[in-house]
Protein backbone atom coordinates (compact mmCIF):
# COMPACT_ATOMS: atom_id res chain seq x y z
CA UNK A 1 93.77 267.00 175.99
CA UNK A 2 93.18 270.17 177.19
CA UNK A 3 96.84 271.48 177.99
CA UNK A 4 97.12 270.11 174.17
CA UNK A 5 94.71 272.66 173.01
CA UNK A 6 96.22 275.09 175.30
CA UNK A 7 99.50 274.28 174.09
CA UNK A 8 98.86 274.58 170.03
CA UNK A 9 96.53 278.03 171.18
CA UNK A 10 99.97 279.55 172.74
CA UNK A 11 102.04 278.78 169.61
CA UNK A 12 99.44 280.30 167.06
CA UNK A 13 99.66 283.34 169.41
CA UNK A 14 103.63 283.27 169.45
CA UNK A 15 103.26 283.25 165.71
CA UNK A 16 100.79 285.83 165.12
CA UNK A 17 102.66 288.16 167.54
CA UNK A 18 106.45 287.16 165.81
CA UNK A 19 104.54 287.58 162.29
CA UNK A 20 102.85 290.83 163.48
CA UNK A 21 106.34 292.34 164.98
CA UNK A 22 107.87 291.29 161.67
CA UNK A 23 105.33 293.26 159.63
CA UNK A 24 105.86 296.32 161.99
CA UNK A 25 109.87 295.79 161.48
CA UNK A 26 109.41 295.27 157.35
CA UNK A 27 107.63 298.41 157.80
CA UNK A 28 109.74 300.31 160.35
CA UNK A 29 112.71 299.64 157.98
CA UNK A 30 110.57 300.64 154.68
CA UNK A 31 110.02 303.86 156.36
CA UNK A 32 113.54 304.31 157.63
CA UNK A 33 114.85 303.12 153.94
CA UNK A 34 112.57 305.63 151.91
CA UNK A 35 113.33 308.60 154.25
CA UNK A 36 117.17 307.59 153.60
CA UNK A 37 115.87 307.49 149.90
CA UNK A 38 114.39 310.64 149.68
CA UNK A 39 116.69 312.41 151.96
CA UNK A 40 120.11 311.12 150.68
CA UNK A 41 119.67 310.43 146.86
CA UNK A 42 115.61 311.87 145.14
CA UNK A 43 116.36 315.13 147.06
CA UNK A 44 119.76 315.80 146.64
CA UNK A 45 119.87 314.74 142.68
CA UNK A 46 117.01 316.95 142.23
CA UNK A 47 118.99 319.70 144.03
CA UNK A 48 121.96 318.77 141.64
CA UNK A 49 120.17 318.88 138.64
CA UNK A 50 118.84 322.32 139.48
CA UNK A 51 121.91 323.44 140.15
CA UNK A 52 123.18 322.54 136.63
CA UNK A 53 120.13 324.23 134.90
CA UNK A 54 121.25 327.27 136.76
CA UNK A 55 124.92 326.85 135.36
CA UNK A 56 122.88 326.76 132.13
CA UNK A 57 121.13 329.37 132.26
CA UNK A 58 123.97 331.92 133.45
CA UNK A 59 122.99 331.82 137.27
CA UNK A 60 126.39 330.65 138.75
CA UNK A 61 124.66 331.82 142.05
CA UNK A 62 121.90 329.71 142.24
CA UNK A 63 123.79 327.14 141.12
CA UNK A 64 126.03 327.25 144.71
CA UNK A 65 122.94 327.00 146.83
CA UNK A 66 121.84 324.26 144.89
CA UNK A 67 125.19 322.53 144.95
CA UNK A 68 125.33 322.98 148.54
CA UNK A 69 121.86 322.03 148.93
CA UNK A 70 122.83 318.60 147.32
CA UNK A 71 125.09 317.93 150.08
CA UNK A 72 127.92 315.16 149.25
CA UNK A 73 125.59 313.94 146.79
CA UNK A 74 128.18 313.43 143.42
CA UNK A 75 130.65 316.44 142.90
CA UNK A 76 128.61 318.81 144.73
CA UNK A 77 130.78 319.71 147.56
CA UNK A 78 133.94 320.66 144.87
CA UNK A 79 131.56 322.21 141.87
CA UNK A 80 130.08 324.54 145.10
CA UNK A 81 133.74 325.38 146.00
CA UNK A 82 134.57 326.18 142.69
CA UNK A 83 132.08 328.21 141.24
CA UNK A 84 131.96 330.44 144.33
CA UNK A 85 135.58 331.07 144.10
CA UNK A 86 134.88 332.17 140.55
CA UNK A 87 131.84 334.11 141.50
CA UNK A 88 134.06 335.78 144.23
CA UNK A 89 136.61 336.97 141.76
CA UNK A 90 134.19 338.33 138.94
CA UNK A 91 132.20 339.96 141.44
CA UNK A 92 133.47 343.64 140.66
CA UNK A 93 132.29 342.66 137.22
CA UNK A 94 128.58 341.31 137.77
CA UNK A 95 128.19 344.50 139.34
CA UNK A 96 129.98 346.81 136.79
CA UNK A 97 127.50 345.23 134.29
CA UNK A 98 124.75 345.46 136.61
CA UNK A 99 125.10 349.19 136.74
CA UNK A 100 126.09 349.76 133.35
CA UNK A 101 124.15 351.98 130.81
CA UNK A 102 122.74 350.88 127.77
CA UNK A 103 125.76 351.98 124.81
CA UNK A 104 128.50 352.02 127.37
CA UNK A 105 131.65 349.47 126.87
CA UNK A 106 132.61 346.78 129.37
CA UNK A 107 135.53 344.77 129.24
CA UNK A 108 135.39 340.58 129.72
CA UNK A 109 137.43 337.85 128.41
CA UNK A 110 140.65 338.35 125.95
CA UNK A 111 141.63 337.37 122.56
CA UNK A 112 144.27 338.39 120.24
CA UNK A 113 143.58 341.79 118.86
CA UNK A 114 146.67 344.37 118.14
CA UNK A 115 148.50 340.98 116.03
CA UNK A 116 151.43 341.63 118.15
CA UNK A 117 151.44 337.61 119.76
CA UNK A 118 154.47 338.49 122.21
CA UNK A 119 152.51 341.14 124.05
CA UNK A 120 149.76 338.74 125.24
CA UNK A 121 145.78 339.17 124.76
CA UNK A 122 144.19 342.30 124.72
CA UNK A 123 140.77 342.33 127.09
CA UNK A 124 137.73 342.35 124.60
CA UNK A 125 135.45 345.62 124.79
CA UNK A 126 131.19 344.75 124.44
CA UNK A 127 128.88 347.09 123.95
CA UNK A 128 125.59 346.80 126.24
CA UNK A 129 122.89 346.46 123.88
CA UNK A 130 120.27 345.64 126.31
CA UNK A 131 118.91 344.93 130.06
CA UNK A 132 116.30 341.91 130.79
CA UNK A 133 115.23 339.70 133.12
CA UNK A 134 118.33 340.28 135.53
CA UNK A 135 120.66 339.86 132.48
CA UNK A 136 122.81 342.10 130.06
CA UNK A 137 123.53 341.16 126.23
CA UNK A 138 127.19 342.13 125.37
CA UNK A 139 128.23 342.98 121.43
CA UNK A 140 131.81 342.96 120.87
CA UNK A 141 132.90 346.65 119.92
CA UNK A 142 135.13 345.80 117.26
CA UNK A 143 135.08 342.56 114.69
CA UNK A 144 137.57 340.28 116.26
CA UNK A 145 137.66 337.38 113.82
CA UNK A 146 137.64 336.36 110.58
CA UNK A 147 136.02 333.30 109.59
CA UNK A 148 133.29 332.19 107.06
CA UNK A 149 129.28 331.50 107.66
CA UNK A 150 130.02 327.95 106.72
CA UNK A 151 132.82 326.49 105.41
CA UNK A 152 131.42 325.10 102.37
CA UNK A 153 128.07 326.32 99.79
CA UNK A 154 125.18 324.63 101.06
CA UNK A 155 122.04 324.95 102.22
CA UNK A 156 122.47 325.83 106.10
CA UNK A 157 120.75 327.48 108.68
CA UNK A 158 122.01 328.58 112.33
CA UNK A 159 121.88 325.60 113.89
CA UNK A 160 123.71 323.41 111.42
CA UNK A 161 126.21 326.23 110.08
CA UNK A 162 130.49 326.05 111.05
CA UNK A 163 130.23 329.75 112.28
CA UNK A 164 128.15 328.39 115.17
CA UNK A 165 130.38 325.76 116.48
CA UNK A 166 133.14 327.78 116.30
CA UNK A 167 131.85 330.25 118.44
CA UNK A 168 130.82 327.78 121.21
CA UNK A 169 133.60 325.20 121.05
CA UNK A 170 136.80 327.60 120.34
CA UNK A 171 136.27 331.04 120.61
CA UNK A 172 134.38 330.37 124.13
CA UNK A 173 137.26 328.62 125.22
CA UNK A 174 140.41 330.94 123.93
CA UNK A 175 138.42 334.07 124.74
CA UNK A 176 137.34 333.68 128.54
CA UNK A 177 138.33 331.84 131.76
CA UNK A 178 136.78 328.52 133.34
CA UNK A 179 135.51 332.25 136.10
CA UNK A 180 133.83 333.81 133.08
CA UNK A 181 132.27 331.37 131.21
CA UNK A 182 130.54 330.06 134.60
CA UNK A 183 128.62 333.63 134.01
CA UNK A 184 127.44 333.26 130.30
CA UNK A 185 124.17 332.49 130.07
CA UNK A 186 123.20 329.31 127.40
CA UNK A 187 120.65 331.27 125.37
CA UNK A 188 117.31 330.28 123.64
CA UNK A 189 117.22 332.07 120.50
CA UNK A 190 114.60 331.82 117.77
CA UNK A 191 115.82 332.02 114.13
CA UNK A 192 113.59 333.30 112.11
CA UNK A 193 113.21 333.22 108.81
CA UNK A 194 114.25 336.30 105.98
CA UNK A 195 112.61 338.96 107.14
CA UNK A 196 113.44 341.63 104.71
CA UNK A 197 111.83 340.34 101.35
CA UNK A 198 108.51 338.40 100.98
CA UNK A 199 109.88 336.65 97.87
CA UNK A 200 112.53 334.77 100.11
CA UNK A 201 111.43 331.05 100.61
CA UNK A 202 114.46 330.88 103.22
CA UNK A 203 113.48 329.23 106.62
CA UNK A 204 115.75 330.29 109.75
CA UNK A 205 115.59 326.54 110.93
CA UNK A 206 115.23 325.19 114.39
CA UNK A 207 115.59 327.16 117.61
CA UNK A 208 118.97 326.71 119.46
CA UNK A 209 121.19 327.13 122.46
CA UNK A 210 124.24 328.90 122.68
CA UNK A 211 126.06 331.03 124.90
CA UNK A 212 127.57 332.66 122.19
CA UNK A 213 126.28 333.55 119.15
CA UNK A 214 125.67 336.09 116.65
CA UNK A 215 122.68 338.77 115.87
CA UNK A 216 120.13 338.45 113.79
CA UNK A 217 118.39 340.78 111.80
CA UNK A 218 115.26 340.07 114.24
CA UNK A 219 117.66 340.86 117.08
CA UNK A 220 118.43 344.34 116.16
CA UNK A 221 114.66 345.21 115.78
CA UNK A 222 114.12 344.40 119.32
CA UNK A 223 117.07 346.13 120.39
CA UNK A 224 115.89 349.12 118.88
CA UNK A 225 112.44 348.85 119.64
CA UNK A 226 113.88 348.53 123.58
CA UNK A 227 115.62 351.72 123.29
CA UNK A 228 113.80 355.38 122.94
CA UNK A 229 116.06 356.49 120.26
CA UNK A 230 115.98 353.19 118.72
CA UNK A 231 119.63 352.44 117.60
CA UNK A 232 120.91 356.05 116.73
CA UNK A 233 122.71 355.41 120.50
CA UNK A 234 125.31 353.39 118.49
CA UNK A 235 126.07 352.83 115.01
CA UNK A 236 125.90 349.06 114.13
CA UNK A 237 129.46 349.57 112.03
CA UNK A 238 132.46 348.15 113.09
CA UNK A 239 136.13 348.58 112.76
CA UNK A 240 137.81 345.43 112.44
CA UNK A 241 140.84 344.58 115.09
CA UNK A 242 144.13 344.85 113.31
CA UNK A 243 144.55 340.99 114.28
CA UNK A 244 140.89 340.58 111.96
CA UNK A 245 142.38 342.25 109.16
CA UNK A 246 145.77 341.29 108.75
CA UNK A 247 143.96 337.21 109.32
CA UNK A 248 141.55 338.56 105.95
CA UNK A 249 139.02 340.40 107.22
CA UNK A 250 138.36 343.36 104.56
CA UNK A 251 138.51 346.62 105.69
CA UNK A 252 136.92 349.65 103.83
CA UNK A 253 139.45 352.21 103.01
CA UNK A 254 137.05 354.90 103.54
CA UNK A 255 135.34 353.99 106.49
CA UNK A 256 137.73 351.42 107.41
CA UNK A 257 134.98 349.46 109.08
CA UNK A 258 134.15 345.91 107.74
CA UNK A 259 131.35 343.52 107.03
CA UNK A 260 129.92 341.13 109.54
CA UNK A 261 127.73 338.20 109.62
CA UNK A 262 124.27 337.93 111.28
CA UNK A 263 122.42 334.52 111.35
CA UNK A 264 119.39 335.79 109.24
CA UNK A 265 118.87 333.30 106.08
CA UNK A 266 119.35 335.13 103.06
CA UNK A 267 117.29 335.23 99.92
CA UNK A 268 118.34 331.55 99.36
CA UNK A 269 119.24 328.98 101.98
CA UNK A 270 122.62 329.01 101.02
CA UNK A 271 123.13 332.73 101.54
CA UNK A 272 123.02 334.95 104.68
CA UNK A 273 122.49 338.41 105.38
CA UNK A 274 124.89 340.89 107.04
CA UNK A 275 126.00 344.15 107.89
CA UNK A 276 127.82 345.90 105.59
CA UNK A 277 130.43 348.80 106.69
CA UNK A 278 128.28 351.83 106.43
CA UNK A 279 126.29 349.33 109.17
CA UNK A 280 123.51 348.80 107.01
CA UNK A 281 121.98 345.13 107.80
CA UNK A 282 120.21 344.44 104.86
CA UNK A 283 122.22 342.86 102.30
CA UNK A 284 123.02 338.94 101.86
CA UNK A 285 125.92 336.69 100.21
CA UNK A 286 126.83 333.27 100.51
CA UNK A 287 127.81 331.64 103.11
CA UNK A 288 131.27 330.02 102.31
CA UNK A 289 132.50 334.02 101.27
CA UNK A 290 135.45 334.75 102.58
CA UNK A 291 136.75 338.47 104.08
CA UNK A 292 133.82 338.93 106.39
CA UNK A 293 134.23 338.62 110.12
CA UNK A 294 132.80 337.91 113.13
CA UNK A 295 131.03 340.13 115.96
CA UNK A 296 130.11 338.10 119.00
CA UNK A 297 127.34 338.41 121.39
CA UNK A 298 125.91 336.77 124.47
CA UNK A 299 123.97 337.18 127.56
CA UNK A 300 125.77 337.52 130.80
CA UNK A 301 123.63 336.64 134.09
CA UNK A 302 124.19 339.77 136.64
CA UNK A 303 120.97 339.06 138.77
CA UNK A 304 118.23 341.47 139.57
């Protein structure tokens, strides 16, 4: 009877001990599996989606380290290759524009411009209108397009207008390389409502994001208020490129400047202000007139 108790005492030890090393394996193995967890897919997604809110936001070098840092995870290894090979070859101009003066003219991208199609693109001249947070706004020199607010009458603001797609499905994509656009930062960009008259009733509608837009009336106060001769530095008129005009932009004979949008409502939702060719921003029409054209801006990321 005894080596019967003895017997059944040995197998509930065998099973405690087989039961406790299983528990220590389950665990061993948890451990092991949320390590490979963490280190193999949390860490490097997180690292990848970093990286893509740096793309976003202009920083093409941040977005290699976090890329790298994201090891094999994805596309990683290819989108890291990539953008540093573009980095590499617009490096003279991250630091032309990091050394550039506030007024002076940098060249980036091209677009048609002298309407002669069988000499190529001409590269597009920007003014540097200002200097912030390690990044540089560009204003094209000269109006390159012509094109209208919004294609039909309607109430509109920024966000919902044609203008705005065009810019950042078309013109982003004719005007600068897969290199260049890597450096344009997606902006935030409040747009506020008329400024200019308290008897508008105008709203500027929701806030967007958009690497290329166009200026508001609230965007040339703060560039002049940035400046110490406000904007007397440089004259918000603009010639039109002879490619603008002969496509219907209309040129004044005496200045031979033109008219340009800016994204300000006007005194009625369906009308916008704009700068007219003595470069006076202060007027509005509506927003399906033709003959006006476009002046492009956007942020470039240069780093501090």
């Amino acid at each position: 009877m005894a080596a019967h108790i003895d017997q059944a005492a040995w197998e509930r030890k065998v099973r405690i001990r087989i039961n406790v090393l299983l528990i220590a394996a389950a665990a061993v193995a948890l451990f092991i599996g949320t390590f490979c967890l963490i280190k193999f897919l949390i860490i490097p997604a997180d690292q990848y989606k970093k990286a893509e809110a740096a793309l976003e936001a202009g920083d093409a070098t941040s977005a290699v380290d976090y890329f790298g840092a994201a090891g094999r995870y994805k596309d990683s290894v290819t989108r890291a290759a990539e953008i540093a090979a573009g980095l590499q070859e617009d490096a003279g101009l991250i630091e032309t524009l990091r050394n550039a003066e506030i007024g002076s003219v940098v060249t980036l991208g091209q677009y048609e411009q002298d309407n002669r199609t069988g000499t190529g693109l001409e590269p597009i001249e920007w003014i540097v209108m200002m200097k912030k947070d390690g990044r540089v706004l560009l204003l094209s020199k000269y109006v390159l397009f012509n094109a209208r607010y919004n294609e039909k009458k309607e109430d509109v603001t920024w966000e919902t207008c044609t203008l705005r797609k065009l810019l950042n499905e078309e013109f982003i994509n004719d005007a600068f390389s897969p290199a260049e656009r890597l450096l344009i930062a997606r902006t935030y960009l409040e747009n506020e409502a008329n400024p200019i008259s308290s008897k508008s009733n105008t709203v500027g509608g929701k806030a967007t994001r958009d690497r290329i837009f166009i200026l508001s009336y609230g965007d040339f106060l703060s560039i002049a208020r940035s400046m110490d001769d406000g904007l007397d530095l440089f004259s918000l008129d603009a010639r039109p490129t002879d490619y603008a005009y002969r496509h219907g932009v209309y040129r004044n004979p005496d200045y031979l400047t033109a008219s340009y949008w800016c994204r300000t409502p006007g005194m009625a939702q369906s009308t916008v202000v704009f700068v007219d060719p003595e470069g006076t921003p202060l007027h509005t029409m509506r927003v399906d007139q033709a003959g006006f054209g476009v002046r492009p801006a956007l942020w470039i990321y240069v780093g501090n």
